[in-house]
N, C-alpha and C. Protein backbone atom coordinates (compact mmCIF):
# COMPACT_ATOMS: atom_id res chain seq x y z
N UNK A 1 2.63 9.10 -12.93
CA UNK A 1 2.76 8.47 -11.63
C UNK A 1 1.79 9.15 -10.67
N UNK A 2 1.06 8.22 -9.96
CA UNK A 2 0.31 8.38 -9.15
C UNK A 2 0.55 9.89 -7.83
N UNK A 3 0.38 11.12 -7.53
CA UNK A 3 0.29 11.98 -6.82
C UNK A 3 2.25 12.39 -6.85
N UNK A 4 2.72 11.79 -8.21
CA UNK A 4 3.87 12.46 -8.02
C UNK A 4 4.22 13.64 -9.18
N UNK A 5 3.47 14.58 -8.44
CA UNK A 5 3.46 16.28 -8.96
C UNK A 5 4.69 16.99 -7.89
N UNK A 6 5.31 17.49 -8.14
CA UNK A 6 6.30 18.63 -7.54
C UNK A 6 5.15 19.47 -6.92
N UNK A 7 5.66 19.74 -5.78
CA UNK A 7 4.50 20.69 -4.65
C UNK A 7 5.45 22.33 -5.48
N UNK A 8 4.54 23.02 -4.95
CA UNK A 8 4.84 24.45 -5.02
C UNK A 8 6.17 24.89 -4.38
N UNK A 9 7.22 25.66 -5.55
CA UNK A 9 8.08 26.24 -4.53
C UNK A 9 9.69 24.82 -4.61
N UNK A 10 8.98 23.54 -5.01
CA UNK A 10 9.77 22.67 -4.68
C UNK A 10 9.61 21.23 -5.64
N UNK A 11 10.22 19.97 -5.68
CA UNK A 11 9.95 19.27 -6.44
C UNK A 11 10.78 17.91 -5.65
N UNK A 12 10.77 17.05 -6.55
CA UNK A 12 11.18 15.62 -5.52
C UNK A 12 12.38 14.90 -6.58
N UNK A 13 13.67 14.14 -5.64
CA UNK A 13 14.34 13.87 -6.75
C UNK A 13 14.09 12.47 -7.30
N UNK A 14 14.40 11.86 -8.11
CA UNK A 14 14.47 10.64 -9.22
C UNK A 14 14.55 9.80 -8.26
N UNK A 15 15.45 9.80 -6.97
CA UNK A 15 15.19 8.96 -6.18
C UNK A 15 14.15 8.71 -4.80
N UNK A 16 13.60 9.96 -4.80
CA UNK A 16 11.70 9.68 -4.21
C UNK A 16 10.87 8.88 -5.46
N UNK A 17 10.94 9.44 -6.05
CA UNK A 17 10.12 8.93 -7.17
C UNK A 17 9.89 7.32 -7.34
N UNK A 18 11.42 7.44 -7.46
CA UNK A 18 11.37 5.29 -7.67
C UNK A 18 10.79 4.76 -5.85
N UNK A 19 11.22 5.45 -5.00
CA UNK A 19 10.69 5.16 -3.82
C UNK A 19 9.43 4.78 -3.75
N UNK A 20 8.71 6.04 -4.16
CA UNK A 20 7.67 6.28 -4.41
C UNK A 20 6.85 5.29 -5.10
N UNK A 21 7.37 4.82 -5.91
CA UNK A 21 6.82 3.79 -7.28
C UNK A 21 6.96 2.55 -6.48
N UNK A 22 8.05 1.81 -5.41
CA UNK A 22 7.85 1.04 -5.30
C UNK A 22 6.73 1.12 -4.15
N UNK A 23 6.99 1.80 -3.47
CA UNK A 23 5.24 1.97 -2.19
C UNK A 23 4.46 1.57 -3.18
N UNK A 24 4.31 2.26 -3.87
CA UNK A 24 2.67 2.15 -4.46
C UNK A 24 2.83 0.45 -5.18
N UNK A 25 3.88 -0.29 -5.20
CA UNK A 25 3.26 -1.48 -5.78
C UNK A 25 3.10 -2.27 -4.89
N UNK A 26 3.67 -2.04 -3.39
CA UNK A 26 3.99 -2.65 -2.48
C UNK A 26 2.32 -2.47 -2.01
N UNK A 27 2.21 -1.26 -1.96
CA UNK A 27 0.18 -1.34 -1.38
C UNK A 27 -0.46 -1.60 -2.13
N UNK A 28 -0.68 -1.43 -3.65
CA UNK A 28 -1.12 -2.57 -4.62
C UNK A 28 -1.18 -3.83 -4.53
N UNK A 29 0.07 -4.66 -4.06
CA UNK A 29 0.03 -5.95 -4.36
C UNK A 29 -0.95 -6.24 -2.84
N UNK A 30 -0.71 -5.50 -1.70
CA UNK A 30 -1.58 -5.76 -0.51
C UNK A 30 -3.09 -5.70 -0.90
N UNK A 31 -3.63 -4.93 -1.33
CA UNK A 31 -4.66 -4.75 -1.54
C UNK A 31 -5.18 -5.67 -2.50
N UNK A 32 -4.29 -6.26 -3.63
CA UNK A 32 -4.69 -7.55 -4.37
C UNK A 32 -4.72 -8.27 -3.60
N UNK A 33 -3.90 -8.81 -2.90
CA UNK A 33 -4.03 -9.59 -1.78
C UNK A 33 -5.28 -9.89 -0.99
N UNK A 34 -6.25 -8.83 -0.67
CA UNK A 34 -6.97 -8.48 0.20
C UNK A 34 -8.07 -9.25 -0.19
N UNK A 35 -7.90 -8.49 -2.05
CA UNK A 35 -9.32 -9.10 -2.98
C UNK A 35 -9.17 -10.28 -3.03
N UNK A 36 -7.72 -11.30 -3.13
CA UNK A 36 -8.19 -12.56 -3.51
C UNK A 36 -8.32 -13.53 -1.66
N UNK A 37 -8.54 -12.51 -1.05
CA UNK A 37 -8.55 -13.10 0.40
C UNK A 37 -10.04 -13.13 0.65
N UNK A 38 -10.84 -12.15 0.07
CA UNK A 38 -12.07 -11.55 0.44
C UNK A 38 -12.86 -12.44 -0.62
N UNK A 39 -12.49 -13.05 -1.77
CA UNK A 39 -13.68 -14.09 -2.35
C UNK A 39 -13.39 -15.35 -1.89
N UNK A 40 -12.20 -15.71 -0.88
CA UNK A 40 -12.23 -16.83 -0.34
C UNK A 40 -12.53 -16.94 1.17
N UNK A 41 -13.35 -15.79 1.15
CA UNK A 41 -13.55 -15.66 2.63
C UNK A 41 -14.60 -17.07 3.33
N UNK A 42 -14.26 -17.50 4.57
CA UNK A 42 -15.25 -18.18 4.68
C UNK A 42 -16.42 -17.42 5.53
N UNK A 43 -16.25 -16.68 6.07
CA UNK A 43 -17.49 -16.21 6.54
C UNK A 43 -17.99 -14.84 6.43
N UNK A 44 -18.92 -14.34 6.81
CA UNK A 44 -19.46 -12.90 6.52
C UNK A 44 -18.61 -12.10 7.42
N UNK A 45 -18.40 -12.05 8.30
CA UNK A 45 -17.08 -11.52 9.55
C UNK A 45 -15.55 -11.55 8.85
N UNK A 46 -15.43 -12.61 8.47
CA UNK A 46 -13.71 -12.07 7.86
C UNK A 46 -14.12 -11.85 6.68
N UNK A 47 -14.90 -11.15 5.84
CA UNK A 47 -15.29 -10.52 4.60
C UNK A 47 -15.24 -9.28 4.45
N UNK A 48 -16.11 -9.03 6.13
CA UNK A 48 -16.02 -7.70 6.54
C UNK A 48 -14.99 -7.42 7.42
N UNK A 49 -13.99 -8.25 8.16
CA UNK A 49 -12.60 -7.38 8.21
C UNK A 49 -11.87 -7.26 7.48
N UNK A 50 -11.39 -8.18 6.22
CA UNK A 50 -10.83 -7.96 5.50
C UNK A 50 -11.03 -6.87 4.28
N UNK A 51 -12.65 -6.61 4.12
CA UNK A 51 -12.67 -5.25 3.22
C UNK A 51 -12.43 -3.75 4.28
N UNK A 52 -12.94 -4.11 5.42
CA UNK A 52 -12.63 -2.78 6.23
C UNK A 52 -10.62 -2.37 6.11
N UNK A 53 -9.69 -3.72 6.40
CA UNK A 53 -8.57 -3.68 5.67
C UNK A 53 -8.08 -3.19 4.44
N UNK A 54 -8.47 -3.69 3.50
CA UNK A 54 -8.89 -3.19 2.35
C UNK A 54 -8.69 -1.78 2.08
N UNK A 55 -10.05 -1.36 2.63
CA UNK A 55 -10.51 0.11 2.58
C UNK A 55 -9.10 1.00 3.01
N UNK A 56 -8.81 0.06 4.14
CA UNK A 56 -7.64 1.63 4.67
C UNK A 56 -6.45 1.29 4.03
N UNK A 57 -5.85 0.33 3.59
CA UNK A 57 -4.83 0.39 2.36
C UNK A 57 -5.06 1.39 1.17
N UNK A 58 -6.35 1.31 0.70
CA UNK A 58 -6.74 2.23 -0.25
C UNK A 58 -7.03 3.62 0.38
N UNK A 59 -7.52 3.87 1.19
CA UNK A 59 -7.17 5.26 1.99
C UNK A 59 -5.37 5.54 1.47
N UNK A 60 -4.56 4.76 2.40
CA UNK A 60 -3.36 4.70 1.92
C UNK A 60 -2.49 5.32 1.17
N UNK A 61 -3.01 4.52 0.38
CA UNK A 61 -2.15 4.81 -1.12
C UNK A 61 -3.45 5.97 -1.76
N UNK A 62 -4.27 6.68 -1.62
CA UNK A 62 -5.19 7.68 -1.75
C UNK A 62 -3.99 9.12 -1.56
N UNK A 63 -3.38 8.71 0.07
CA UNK A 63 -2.92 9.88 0.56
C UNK A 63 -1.30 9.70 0.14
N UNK A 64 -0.89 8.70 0.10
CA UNK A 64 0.68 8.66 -0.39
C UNK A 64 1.16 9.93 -0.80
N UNK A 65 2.42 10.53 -1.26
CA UNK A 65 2.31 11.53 -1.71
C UNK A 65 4.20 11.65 -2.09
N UNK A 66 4.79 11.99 -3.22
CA UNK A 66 6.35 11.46 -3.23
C UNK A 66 7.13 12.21 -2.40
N UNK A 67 6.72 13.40 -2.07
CA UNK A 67 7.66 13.60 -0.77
C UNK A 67 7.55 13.68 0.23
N UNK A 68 6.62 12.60 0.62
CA UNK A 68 6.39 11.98 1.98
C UNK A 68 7.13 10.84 2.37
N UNK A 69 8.47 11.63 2.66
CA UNK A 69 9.68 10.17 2.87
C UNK A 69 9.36 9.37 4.00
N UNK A 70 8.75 10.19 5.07
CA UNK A 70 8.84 8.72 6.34
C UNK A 70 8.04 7.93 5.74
N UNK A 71 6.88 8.17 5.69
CA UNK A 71 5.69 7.52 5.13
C UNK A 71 6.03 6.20 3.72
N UNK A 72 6.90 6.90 2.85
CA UNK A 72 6.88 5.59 1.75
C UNK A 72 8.24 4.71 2.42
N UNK A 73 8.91 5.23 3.00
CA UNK A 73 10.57 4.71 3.63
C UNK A 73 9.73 3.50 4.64
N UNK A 74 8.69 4.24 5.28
CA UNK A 74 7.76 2.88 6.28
C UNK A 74 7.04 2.10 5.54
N UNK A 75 6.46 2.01 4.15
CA UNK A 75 5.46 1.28 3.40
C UNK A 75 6.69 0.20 2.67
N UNK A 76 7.51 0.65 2.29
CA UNK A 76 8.37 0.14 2.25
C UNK A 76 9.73 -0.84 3.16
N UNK A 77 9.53 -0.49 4.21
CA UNK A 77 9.83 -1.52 5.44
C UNK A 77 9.38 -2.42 5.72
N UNK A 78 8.07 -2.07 5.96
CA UNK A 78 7.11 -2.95 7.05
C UNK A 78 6.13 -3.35 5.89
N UNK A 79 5.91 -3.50 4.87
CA UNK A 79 4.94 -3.94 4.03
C UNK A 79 4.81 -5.38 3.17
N UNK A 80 6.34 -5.52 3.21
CA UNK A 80 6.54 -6.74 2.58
C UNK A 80 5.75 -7.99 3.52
N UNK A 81 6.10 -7.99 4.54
CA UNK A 81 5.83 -8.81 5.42
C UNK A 81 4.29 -8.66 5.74
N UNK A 82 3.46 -7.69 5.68
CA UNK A 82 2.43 -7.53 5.43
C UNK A 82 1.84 -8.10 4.80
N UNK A 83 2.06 -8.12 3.28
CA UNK A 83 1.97 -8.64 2.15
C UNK A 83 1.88 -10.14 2.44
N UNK A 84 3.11 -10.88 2.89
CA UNK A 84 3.10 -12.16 3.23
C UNK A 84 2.51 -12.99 4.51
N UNK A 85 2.09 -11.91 5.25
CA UNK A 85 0.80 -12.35 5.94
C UNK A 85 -0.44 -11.92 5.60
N UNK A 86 -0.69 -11.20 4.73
CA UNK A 86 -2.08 -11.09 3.65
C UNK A 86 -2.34 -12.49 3.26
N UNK A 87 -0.93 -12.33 2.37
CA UNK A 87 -1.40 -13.72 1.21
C UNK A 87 -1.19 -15.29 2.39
N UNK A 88 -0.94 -15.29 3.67
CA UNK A 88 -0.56 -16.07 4.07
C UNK A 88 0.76 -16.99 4.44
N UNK A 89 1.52 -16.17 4.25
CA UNK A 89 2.75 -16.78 3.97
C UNK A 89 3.64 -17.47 5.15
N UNK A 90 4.06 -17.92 5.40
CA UNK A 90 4.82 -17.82 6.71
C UNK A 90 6.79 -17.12 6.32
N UNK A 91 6.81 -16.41 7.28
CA UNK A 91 8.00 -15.33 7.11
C UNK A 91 9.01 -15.72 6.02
């Protein structure tokens, strides 16, 4: 699993972990999102906001880390809906 190493001194329980696991599919599926937004882009401007988007999702999930509870407890809140205004969705 992606940056889920036990820090020094300390370690994370079974239930960060699955936390953890679901963030990371939750910014995965955004970032798929992004790609199949970005070859249907219609213009050179939302190509380039949507990869600058992109980019900082993948920053993101770069820095994630499993015992960073606010952080995946918020990717996990507020992401779904993200997600469904990525892909377009209405609520």
């Amino acid at each position: 699993m992606r940056n889920a190493i036990p820090q020094p001194g300390g370690g994370f329980t079974p239930e960060q972990a699955e936390s953890f696991g679901d963030a990371c599919s939750l910014l995965d599926a955004v970032i798929a999102a992004c790609s199949a937004r970005i070859s249907a882009a219609a213009s050179a401007d939302e190509t380039e906001q949507l990869q600058a988007e992109q980019e900082a999702y993948l920053h993101e999930r770069r820095r994630l880390a499993v015992i960073d509870d606010a952080a995946v407890a918020r990717i996990r809140r507020d992401y779904p809906a993200r997600l469904r205004k990525v892909r377009g969705e209405n609520a």
